[in-house]
PDB file of N, CA and C in Angstrom:
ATOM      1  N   UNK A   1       0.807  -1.193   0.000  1.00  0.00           N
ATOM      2  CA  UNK A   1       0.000   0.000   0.000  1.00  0.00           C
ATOM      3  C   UNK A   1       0.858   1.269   0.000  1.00  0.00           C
ATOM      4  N   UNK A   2       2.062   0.967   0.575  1.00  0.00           N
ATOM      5  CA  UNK A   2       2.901   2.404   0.329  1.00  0.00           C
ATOM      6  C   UNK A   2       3.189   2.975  -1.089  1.00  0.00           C
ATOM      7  N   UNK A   3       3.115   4.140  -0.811  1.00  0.00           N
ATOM      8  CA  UNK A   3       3.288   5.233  -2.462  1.00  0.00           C
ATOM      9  C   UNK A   3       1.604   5.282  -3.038  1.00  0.00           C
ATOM     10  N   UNK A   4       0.968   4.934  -2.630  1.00  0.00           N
ATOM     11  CA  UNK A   4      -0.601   5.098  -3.057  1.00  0.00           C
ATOM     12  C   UNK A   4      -0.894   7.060  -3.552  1.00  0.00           C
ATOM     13  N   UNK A   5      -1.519   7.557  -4.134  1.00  0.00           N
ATOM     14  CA  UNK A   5      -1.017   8.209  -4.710  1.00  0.00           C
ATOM     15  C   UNK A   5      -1.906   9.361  -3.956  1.00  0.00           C
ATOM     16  N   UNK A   6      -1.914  10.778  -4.181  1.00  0.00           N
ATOM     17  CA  UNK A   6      -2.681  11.127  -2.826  1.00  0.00           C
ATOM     18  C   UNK A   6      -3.948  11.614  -3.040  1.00  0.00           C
ATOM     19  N   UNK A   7      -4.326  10.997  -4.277  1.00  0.00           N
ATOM     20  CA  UNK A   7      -5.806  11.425  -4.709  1.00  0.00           C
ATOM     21  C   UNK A   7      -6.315   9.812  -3.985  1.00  0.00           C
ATOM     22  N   UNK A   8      -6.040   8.833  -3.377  1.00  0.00           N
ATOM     23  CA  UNK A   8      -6.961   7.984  -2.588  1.00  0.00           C
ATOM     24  C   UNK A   8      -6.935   7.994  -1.658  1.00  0.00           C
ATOM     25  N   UNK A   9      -8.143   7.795  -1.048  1.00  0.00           N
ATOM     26  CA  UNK A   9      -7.932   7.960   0.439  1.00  0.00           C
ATOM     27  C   UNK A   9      -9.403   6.249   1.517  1.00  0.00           C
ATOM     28  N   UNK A  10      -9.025   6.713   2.207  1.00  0.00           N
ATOM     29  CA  UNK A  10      -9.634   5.540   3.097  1.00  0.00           C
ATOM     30  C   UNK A  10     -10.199   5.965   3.785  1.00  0.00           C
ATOM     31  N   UNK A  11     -11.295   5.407   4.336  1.00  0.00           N
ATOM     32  CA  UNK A  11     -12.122   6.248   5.366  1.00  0.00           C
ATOM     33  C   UNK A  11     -13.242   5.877   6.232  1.00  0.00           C
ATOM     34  N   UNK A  12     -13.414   6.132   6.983  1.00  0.00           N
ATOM     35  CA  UNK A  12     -14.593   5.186   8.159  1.00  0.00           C
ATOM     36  C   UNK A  12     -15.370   5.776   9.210  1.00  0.00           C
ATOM     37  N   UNK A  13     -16.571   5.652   9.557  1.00  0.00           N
ATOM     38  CA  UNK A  13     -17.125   6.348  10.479  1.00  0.00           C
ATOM     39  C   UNK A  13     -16.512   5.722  11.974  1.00  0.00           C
ATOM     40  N   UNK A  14     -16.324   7.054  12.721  1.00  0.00           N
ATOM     41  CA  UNK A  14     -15.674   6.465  14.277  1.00  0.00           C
ATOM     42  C   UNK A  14     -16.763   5.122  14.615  1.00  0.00           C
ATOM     43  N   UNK A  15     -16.219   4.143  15.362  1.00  0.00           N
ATOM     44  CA  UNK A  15     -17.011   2.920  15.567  1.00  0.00           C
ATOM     45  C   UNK A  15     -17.536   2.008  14.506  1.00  0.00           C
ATOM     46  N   UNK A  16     -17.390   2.122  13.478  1.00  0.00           N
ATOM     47  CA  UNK A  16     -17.942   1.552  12.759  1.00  0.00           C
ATOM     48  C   UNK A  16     -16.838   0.177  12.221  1.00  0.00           C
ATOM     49  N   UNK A  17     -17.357  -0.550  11.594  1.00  0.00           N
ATOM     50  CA  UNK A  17     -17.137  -1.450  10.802  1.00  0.00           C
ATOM     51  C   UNK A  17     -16.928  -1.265   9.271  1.00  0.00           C
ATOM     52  N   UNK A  18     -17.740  -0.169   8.968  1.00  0.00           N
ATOM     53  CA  UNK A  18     -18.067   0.559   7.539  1.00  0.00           C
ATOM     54  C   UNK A  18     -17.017   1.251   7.011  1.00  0.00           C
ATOM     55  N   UNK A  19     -16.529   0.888   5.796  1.00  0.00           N
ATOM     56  CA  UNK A  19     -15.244   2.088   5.609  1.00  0.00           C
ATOM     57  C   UNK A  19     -15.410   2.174   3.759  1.00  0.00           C
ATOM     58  N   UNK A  20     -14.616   3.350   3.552  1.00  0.00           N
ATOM     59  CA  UNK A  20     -14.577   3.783   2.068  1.00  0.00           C
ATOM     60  C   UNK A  20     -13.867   3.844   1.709  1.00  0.00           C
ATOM     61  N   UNK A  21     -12.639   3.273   0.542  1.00  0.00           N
ATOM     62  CA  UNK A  21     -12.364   3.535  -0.334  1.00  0.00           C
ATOM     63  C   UNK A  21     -12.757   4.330  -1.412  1.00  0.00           C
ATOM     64  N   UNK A  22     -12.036   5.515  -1.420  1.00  0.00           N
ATOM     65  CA  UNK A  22     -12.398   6.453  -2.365  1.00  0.00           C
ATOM     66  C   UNK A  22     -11.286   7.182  -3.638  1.00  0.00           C
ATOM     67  N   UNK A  23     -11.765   6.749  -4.844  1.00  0.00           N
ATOM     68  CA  UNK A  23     -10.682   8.003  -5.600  1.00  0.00           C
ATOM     69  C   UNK A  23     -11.019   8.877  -6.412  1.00  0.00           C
ATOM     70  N   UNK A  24     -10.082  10.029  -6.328  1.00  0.00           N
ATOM     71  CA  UNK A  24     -11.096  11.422  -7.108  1.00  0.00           C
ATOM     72  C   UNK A  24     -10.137  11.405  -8.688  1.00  0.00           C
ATOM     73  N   UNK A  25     -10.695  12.452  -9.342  1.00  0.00           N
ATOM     74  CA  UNK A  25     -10.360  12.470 -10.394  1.00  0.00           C
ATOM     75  C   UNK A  25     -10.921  11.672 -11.774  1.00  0.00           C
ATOM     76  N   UNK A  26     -10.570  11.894 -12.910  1.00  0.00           N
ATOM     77  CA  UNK A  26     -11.525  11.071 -13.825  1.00  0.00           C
ATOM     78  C   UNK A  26     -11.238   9.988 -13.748  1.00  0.00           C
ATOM     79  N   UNK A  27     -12.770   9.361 -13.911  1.00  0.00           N
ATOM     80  CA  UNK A  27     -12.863   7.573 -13.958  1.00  0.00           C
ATOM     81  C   UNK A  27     -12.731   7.431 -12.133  1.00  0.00           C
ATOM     82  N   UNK A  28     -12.933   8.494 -10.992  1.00  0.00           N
ATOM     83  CA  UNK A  28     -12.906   8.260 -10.421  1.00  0.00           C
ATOM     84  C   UNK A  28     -14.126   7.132  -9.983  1.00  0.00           C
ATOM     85  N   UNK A  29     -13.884   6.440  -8.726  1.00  0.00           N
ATOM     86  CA  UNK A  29     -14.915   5.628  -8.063  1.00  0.00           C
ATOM     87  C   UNK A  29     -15.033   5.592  -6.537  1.00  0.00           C
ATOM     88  N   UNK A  30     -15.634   5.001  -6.101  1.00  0.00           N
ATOM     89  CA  UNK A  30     -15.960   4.379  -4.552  1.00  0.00           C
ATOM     90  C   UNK A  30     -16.314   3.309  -4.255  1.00  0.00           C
ATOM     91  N   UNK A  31     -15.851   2.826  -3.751  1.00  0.00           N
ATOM     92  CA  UNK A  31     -16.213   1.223  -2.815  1.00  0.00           C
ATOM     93  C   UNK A  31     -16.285   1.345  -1.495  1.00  0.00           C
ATOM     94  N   UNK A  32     -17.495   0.932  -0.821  1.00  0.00           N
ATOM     95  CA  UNK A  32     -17.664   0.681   0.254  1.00  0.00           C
ATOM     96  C   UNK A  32     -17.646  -0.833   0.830  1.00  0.00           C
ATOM     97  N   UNK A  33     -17.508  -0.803   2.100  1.00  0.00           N
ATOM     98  CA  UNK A  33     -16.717  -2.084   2.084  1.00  0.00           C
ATOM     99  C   UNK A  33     -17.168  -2.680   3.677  1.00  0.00           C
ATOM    100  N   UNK A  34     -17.956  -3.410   4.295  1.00  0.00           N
ATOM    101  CA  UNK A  34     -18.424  -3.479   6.121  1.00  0.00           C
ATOM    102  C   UNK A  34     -17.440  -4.790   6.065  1.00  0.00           C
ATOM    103  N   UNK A  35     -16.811  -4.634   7.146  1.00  0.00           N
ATOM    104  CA  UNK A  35     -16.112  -5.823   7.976  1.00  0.00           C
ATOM    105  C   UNK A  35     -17.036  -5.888   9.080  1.00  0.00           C
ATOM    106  N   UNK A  36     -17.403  -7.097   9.706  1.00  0.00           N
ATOM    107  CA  UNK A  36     -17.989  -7.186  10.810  1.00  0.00           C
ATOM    108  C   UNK A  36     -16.790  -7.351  11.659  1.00  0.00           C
ATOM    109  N   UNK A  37     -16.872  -6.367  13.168  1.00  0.00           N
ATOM    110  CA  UNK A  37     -16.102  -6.207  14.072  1.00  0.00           C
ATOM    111  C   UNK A  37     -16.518  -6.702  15.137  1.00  0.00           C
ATOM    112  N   UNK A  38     -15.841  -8.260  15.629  1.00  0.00           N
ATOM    113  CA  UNK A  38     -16.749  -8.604  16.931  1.00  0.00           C
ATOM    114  C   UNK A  38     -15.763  -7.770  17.983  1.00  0.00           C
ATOM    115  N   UNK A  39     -14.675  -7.000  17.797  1.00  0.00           N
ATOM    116  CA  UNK A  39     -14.168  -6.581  19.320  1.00  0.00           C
ATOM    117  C   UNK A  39     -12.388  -6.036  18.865  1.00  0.00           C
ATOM    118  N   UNK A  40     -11.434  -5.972  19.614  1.00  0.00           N
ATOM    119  CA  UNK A  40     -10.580  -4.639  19.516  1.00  0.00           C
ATOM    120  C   UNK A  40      -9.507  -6.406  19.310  1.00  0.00           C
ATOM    121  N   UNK A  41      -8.914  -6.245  18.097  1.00  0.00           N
ATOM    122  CA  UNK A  41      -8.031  -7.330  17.927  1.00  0.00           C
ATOM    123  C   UNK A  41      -8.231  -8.437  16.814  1.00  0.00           C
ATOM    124  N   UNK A  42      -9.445  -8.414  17.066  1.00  0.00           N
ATOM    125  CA  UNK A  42     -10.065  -9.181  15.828  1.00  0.00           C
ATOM    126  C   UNK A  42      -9.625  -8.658  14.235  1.00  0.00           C
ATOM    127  N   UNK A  43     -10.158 -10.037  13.393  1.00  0.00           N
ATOM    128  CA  UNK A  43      -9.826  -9.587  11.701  1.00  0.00           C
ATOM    129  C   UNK A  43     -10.117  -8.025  11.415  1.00  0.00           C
ATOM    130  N   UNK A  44     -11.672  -7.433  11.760  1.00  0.00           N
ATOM    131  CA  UNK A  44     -11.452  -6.542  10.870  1.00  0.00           C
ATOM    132  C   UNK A  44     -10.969  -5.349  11.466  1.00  0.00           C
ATOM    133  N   UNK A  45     -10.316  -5.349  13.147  1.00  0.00           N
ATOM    134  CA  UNK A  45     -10.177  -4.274  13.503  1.00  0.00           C
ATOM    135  C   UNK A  45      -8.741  -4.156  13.415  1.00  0.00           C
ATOM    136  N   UNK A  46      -7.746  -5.259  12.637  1.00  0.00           N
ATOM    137  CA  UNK A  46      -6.824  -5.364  12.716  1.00  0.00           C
ATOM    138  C   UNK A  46      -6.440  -5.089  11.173  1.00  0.00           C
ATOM    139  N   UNK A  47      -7.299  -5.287  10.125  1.00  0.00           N
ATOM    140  CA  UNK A  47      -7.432  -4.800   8.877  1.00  0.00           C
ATOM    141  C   UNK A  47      -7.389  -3.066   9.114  1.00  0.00           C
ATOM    142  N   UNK A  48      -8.682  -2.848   9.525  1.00  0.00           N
ATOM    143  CA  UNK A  48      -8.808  -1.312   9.753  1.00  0.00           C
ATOM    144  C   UNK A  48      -7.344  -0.677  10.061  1.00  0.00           C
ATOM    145  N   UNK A  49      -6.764  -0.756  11.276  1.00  0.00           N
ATOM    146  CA  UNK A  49      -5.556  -0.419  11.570  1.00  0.00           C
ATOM    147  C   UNK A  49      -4.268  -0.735  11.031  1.00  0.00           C
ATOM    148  N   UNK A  50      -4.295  -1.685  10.121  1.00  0.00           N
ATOM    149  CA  UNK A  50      -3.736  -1.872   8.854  1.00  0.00           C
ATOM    150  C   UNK A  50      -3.498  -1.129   7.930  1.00  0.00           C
ATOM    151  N   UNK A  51      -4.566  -0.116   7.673  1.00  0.00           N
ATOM    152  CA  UNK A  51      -4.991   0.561   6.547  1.00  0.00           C
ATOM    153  C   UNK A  51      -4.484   1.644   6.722  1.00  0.00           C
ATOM    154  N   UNK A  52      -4.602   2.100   8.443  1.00  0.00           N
ATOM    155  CA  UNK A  52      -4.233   3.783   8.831  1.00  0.00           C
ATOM    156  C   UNK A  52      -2.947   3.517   8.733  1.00  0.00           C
ATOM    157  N   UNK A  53      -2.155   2.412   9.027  1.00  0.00           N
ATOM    158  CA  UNK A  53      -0.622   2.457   9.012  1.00  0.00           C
ATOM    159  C   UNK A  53      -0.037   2.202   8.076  1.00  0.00           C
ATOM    160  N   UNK A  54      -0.420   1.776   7.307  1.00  0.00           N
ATOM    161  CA  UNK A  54      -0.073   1.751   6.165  1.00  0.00           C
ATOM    162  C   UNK A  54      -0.182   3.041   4.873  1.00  0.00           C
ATOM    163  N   UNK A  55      -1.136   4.331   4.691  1.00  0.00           N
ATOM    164  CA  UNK A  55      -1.343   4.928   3.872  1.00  0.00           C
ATOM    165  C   UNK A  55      -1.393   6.674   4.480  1.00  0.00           C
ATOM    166  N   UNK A  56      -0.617   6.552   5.672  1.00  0.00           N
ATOM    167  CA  UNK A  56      -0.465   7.745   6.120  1.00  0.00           C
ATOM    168  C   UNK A  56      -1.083   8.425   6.063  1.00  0.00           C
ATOM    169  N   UNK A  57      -0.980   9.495   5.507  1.00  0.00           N
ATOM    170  CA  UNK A  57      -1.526  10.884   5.254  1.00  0.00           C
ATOM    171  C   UNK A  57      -2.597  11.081   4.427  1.00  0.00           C
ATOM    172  N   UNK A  58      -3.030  10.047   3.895  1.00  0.00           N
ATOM    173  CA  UNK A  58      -4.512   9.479   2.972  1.00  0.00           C
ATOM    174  C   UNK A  58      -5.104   9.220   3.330  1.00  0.00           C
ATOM    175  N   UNK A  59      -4.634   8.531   4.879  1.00  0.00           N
ATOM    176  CA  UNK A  59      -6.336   8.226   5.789  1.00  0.00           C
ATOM    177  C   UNK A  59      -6.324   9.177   6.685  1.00  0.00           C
ATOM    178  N   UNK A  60      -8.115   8.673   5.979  1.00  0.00           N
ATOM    179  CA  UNK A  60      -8.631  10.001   7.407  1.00  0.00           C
ATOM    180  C   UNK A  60      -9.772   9.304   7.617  1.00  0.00           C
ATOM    181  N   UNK A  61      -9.878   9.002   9.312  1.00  0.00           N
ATOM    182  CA  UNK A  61     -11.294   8.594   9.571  1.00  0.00           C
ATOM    183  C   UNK A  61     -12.121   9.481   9.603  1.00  0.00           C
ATOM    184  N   UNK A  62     -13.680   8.891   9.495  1.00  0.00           N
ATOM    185  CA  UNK A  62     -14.900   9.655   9.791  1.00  0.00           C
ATOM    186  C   UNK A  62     -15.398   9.987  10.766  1.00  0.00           C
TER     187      UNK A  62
END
């Protein structure tokens, strides 16, 4: 995921499970994407925090 370019970004409502992939520009798109989160450690909360460490300054939660 490093060097991702800085028109994408990632994104999620606080608490949620719900997150966005988003890119601007032409032919831009969006994907939304729910991981079910049973708790702090688990797959998708470990994905999620994956994502912020990985793409720096592109993520921004909701």
């Amino acid at each position: 995921m490093r060097g991702h370019p800085p028109h994408v970004r990632f994104a999620w409502p606080a608490g949620s499970a719900d997150f966005t992939i988003e890119s601007a520009g032409a032919g831009s798109s969006r994907v939304s994407v729910q991981l079910k989160c049973s708790g702090p450690g688990d797959l998708a909360d470990r994905v999620l925090g994956s994502l912020a460490d990985r793409v720096d300054d592109n993520f921004t939660p909701g």
